[in-house]
PDB file of N, CA and C in Angstrom:
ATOM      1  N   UNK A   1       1.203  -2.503  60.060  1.00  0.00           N
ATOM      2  CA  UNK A   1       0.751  -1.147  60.303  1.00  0.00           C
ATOM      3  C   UNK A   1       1.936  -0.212  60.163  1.00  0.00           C
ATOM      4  N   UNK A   2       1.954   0.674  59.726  1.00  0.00           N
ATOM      5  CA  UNK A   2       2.284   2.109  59.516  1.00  0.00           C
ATOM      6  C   UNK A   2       3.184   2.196  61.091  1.00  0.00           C
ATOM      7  N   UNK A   3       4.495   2.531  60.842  1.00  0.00           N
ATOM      8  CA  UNK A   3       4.992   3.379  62.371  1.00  0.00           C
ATOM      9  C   UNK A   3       4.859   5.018  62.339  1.00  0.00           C
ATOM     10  N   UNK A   4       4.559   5.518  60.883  1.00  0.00           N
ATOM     11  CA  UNK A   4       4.954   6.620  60.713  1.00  0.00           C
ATOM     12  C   UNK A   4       3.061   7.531  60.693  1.00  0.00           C
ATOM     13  N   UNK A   5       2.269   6.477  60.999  1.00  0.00           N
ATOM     14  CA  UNK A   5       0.708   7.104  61.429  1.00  0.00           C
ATOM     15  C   UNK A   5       1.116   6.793  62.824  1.00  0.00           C
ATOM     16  N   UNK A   6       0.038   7.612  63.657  1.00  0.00           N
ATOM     17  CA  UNK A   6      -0.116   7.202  64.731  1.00  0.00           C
ATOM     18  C   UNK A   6      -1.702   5.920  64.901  1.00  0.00           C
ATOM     19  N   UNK A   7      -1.577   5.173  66.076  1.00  0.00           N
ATOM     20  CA  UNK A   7      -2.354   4.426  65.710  1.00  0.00           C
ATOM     21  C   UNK A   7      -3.959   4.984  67.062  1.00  0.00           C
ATOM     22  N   UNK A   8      -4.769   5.357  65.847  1.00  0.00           N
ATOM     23  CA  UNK A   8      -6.042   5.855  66.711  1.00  0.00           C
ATOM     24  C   UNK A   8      -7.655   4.747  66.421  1.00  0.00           C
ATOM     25  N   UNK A   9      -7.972   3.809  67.031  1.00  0.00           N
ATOM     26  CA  UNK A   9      -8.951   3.482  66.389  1.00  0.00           C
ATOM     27  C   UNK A   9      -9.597   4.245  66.107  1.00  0.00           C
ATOM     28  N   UNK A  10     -10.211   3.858  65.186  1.00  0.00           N
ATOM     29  CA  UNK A  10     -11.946   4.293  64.246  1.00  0.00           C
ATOM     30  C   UNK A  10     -11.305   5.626  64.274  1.00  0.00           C
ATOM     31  N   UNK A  11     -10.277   6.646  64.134  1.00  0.00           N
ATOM     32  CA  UNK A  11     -10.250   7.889  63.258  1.00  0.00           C
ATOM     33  C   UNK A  11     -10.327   7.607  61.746  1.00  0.00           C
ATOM     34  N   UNK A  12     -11.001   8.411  61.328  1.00  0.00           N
ATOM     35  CA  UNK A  12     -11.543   8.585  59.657  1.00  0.00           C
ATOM     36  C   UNK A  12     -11.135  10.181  59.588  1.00  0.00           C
ATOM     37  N   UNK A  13      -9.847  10.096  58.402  1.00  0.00           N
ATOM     38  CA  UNK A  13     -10.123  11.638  57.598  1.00  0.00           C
ATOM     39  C   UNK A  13     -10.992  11.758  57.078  1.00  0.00           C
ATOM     40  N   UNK A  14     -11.987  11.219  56.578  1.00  0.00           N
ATOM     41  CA  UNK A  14     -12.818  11.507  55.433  1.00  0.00           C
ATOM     42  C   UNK A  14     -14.282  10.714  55.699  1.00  0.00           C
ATOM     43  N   UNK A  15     -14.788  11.316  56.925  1.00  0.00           N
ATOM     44  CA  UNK A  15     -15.999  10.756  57.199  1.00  0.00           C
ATOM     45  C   UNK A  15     -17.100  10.354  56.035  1.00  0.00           C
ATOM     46  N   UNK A  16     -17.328  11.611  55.239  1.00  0.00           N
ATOM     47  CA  UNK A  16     -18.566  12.126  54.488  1.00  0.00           C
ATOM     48  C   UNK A  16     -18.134  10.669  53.482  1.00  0.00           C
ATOM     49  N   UNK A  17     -17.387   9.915  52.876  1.00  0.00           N
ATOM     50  CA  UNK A  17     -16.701   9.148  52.341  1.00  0.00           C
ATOM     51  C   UNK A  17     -16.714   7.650  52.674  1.00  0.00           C
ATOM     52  N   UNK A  18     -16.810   7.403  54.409  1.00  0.00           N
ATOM     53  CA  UNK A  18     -16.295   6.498  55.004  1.00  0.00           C
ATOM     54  C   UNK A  18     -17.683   4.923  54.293  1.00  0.00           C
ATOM     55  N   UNK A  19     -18.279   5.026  53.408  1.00  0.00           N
ATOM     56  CA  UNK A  19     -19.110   3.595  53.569  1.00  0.00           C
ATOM     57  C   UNK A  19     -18.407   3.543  51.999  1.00  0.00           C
ATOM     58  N   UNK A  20     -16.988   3.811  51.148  1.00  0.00           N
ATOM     59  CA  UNK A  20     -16.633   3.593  50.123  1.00  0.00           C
ATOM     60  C   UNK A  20     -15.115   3.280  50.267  1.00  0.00           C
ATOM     61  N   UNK A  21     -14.566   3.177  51.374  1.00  0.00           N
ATOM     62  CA  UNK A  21     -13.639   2.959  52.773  1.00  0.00           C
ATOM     63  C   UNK A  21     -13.359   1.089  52.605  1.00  0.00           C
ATOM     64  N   UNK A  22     -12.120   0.858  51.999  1.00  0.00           N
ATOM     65  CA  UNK A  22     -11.881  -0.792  52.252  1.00  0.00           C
ATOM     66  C   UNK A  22     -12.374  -1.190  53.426  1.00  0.00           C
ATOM     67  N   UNK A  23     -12.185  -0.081  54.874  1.00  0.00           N
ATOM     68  CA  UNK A  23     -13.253  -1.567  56.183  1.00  0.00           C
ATOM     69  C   UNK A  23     -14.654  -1.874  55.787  1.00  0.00           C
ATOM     70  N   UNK A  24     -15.146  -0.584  55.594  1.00  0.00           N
ATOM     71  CA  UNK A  24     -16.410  -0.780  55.009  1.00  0.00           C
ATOM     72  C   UNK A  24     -16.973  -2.209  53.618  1.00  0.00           C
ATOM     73  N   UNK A  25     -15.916  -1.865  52.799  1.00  0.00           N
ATOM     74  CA  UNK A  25     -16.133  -3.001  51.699  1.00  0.00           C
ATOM     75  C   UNK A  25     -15.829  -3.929  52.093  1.00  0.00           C
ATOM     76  N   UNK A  26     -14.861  -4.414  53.175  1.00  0.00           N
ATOM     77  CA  UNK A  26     -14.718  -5.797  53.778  1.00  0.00           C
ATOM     78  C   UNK A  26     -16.189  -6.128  54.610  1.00  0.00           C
ATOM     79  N   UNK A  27     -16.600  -5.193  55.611  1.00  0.00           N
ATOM     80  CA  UNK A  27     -17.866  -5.660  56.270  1.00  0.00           C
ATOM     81  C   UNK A  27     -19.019  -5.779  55.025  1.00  0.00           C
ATOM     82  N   UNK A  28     -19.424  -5.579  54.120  1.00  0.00           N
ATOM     83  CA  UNK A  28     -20.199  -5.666  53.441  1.00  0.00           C
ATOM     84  C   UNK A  28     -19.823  -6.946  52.013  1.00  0.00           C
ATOM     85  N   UNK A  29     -19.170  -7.475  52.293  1.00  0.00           N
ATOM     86  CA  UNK A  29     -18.582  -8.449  51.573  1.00  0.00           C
ATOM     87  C   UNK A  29     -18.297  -8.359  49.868  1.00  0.00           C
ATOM     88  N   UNK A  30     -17.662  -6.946  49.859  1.00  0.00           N
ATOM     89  CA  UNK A  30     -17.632  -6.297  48.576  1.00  0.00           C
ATOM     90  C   UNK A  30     -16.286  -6.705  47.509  1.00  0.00           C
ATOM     91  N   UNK A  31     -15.890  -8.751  48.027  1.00  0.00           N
ATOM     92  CA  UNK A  31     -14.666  -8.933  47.191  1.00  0.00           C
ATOM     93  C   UNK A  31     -13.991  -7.970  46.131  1.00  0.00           C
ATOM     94  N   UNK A  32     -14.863  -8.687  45.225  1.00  0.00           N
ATOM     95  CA  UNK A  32     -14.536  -7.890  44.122  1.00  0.00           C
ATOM     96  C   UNK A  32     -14.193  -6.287  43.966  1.00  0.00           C
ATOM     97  N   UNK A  33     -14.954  -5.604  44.756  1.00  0.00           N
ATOM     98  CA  UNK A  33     -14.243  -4.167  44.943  1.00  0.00           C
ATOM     99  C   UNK A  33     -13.324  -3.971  45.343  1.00  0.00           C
ATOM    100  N   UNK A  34     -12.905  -5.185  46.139  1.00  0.00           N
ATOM    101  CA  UNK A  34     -11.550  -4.639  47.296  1.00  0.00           C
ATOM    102  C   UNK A  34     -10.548  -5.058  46.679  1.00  0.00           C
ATOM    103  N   UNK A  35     -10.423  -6.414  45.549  1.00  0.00           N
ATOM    104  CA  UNK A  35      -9.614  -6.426  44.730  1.00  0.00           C
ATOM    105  C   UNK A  35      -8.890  -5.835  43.767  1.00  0.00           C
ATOM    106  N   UNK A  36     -10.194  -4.950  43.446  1.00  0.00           N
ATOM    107  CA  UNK A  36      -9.693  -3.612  42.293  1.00  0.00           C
ATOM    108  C   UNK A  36      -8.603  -3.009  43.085  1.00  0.00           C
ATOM    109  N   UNK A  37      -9.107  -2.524  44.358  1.00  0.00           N
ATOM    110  CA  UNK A  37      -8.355  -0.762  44.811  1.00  0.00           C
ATOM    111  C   UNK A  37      -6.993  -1.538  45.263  1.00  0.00           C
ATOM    112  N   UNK A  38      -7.167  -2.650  45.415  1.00  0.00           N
ATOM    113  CA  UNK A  38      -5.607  -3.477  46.120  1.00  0.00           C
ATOM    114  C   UNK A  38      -4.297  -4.520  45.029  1.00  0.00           C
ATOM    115  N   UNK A  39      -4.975  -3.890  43.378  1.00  0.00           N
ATOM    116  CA  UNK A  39      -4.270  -4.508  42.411  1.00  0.00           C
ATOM    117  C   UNK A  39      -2.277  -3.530  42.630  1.00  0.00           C
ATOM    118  N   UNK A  40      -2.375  -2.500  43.217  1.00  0.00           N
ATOM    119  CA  UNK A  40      -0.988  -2.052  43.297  1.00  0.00           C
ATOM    120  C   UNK A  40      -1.282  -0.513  43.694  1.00  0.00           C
ATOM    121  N   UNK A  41      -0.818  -1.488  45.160  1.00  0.00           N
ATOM    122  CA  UNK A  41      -1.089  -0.611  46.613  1.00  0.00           C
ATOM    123  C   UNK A  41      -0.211   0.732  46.691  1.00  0.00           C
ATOM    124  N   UNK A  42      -0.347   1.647  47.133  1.00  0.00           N
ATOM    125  CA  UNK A  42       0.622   2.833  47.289  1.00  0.00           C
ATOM    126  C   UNK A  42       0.490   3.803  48.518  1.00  0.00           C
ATOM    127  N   UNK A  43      -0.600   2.776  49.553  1.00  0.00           N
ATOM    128  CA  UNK A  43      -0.879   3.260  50.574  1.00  0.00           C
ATOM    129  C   UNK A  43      -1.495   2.522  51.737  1.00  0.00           C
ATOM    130  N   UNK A  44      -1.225   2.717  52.775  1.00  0.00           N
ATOM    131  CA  UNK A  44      -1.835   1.958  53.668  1.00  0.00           C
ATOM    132  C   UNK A  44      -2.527   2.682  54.833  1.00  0.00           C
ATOM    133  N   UNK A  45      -3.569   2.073  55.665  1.00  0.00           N
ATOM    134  CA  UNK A  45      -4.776   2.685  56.633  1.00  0.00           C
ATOM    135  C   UNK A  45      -3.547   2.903  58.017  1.00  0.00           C
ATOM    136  N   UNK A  46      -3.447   3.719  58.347  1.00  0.00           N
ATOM    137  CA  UNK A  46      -2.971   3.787  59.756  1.00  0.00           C
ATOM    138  C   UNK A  46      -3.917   2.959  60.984  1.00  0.00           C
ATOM    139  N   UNK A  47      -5.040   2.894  60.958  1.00  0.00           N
ATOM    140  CA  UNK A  47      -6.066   2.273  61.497  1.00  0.00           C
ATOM    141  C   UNK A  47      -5.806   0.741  61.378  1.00  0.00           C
ATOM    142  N   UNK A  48      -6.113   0.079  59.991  1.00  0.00           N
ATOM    143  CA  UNK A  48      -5.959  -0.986  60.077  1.00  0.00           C
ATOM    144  C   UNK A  48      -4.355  -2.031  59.227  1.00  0.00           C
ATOM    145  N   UNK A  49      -4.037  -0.721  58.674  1.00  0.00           N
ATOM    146  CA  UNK A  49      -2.849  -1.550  57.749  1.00  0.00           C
ATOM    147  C   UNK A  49      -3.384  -2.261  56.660  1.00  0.00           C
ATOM    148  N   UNK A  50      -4.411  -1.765  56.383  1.00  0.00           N
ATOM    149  CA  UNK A  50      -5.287  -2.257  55.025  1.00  0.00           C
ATOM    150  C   UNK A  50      -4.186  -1.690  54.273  1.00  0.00           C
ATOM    151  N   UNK A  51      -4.117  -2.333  52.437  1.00  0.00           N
ATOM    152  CA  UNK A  51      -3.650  -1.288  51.943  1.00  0.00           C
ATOM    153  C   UNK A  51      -4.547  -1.027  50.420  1.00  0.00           C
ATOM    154  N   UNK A  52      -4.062  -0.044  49.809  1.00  0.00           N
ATOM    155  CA  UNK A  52      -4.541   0.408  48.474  1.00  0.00           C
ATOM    156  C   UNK A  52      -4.049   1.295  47.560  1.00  0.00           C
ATOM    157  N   UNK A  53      -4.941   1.426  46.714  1.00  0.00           N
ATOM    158  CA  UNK A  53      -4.179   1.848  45.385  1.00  0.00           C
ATOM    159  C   UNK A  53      -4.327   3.381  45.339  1.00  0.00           C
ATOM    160  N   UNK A  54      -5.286   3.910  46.024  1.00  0.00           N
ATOM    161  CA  UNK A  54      -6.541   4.911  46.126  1.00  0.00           C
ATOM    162  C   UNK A  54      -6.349   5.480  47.517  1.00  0.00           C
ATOM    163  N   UNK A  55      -5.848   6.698  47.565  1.00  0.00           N
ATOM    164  CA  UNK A  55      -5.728   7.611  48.906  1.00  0.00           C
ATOM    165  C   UNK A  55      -7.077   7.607  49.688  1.00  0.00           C
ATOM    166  N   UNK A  56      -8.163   7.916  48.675  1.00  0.00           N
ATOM    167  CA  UNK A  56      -9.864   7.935  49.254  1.00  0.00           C
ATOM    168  C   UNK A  56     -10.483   6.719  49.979  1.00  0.00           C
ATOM    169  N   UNK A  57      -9.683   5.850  49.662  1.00  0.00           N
ATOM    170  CA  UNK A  57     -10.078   4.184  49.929  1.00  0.00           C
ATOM    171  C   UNK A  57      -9.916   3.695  51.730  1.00  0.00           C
ATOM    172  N   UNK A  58      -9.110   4.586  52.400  1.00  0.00           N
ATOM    173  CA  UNK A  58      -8.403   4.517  53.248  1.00  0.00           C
ATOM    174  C   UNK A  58      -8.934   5.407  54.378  1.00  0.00           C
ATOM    175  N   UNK A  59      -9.276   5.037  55.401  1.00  0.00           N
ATOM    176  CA  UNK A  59      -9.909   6.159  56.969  1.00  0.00           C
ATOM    177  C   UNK A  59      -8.633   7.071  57.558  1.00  0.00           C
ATOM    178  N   UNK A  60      -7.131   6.355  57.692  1.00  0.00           N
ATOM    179  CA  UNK A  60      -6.067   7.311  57.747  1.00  0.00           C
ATOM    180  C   UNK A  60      -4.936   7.053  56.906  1.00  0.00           C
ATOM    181  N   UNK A  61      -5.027   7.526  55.869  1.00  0.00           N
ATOM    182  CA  UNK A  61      -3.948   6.864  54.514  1.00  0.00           C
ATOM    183  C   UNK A  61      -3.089   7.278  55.109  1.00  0.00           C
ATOM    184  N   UNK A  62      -1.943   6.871  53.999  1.00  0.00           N
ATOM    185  CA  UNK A  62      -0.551   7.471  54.869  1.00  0.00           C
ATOM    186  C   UNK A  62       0.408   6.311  53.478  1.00  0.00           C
ATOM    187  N   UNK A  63       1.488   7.188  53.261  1.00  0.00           N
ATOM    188  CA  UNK A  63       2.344   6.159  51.948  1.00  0.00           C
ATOM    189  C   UNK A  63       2.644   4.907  52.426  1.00  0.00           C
ATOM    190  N   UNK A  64       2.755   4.047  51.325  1.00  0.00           N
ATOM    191  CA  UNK A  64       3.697   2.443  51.882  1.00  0.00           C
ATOM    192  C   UNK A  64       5.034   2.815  52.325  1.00  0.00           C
ATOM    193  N   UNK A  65       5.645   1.981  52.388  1.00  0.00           N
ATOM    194  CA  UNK A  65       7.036   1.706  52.648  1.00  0.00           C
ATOM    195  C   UNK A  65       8.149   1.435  51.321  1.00  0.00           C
ATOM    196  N   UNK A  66       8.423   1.967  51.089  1.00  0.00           N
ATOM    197  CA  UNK A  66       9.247   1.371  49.577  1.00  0.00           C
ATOM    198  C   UNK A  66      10.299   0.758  49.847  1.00  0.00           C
ATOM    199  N   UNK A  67      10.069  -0.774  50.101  1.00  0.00           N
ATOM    200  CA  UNK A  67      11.489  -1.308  50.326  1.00  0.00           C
ATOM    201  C   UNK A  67      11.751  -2.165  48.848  1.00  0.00           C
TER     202      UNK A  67
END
């Protein structure tokens, strides 16, 4: 997880959005989708530390870490 989000469960920036949301595609068993948005990540969920490729993909995006 992110030190630089704060950590809030279930906050979503982007409610109107949220069932196209990697938690969402994990509860719905949407492999294959979640593989796409996670081929080269550039962001991660403050929520869950999911990460992705796709700012929209994410309930509180926030950049990776570039180490």
């Amino acid at each position: 997880m992110s030190d630089r989000l704060p950590k809030v469960d279930n906050l979503c920036t982007n409610p109107a959005n949220h069932k196209a949301h990697m938690c969402e595609l994990r509860l719905a068993g949407r492999t294959e989708q979640l593989k796409k948005y996670q081929e080269n990540p550039k962001f991660v969920c403050g929520n869950c530390g999911t990460t992705a490729n796709d700012i929209g993909a994410l309930c509180a995006p926030g950049p990776m870490d570039e180490k």
